[in-house]
Protein backbone atom coordinates (compact mmCIF):
# COMPACT_ATOMS: atom_id res chain seq x y z
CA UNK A 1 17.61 19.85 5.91
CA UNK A 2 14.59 22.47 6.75
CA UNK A 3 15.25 23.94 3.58
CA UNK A 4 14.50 20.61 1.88
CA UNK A 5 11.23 20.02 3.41
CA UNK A 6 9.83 23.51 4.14
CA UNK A 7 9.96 24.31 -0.01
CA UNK A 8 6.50 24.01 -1.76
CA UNK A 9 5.94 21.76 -4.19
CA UNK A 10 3.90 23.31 -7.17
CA UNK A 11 4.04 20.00 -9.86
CA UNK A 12 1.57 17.22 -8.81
CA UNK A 13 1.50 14.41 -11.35
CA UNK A 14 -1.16 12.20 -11.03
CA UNK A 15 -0.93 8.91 -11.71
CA UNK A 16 -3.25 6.65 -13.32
CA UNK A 17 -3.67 2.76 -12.74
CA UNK A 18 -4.71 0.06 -15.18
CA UNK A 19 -7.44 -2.22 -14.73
CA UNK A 20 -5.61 -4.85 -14.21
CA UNK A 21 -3.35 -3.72 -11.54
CA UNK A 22 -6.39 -2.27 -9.32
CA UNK A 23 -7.84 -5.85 -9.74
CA UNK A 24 -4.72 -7.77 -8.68
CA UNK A 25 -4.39 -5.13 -5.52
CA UNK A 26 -7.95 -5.68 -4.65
CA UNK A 27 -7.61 -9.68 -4.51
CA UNK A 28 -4.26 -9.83 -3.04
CA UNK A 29 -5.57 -7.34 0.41
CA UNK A 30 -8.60 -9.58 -0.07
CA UNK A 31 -6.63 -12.42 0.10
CA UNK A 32 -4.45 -11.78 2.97
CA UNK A 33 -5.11 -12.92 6.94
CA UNK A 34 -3.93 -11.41 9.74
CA UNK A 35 -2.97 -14.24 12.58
CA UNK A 36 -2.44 -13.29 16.45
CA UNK A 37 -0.64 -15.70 18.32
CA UNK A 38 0.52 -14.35 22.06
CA UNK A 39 2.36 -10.93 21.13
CA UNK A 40 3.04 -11.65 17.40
CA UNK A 41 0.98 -10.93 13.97
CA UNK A 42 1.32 -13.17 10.87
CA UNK A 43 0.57 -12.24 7.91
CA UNK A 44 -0.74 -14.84 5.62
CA UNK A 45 -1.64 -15.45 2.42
CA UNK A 46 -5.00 -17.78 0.93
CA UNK A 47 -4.24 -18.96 -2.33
């Protein structure tokens, strides 16, 4: 397993995102509420 995880990785690829997927990303965190009630979280979601 060290083997695995101490080996250098030399290939980065980076990645690029449309338009259109940054804007969906950026309305749906925009769009979500975080709820405490007593020792829980709730996500929820506006629409």
């Amino acid at each position: 397993m060290e083997n695995i995880y101490s080996e250098e990785q030399r290939t980065v690829k980076t990645v690029k995102a449309r338009r259109e997927t940054i804007d969906f990303l950026l309305s749906y965190s925009k769009s979500i509420k975080v709820v405490d009630y007593k020792k829980h979280k709730f996500e929820v979601t506006l629409n």
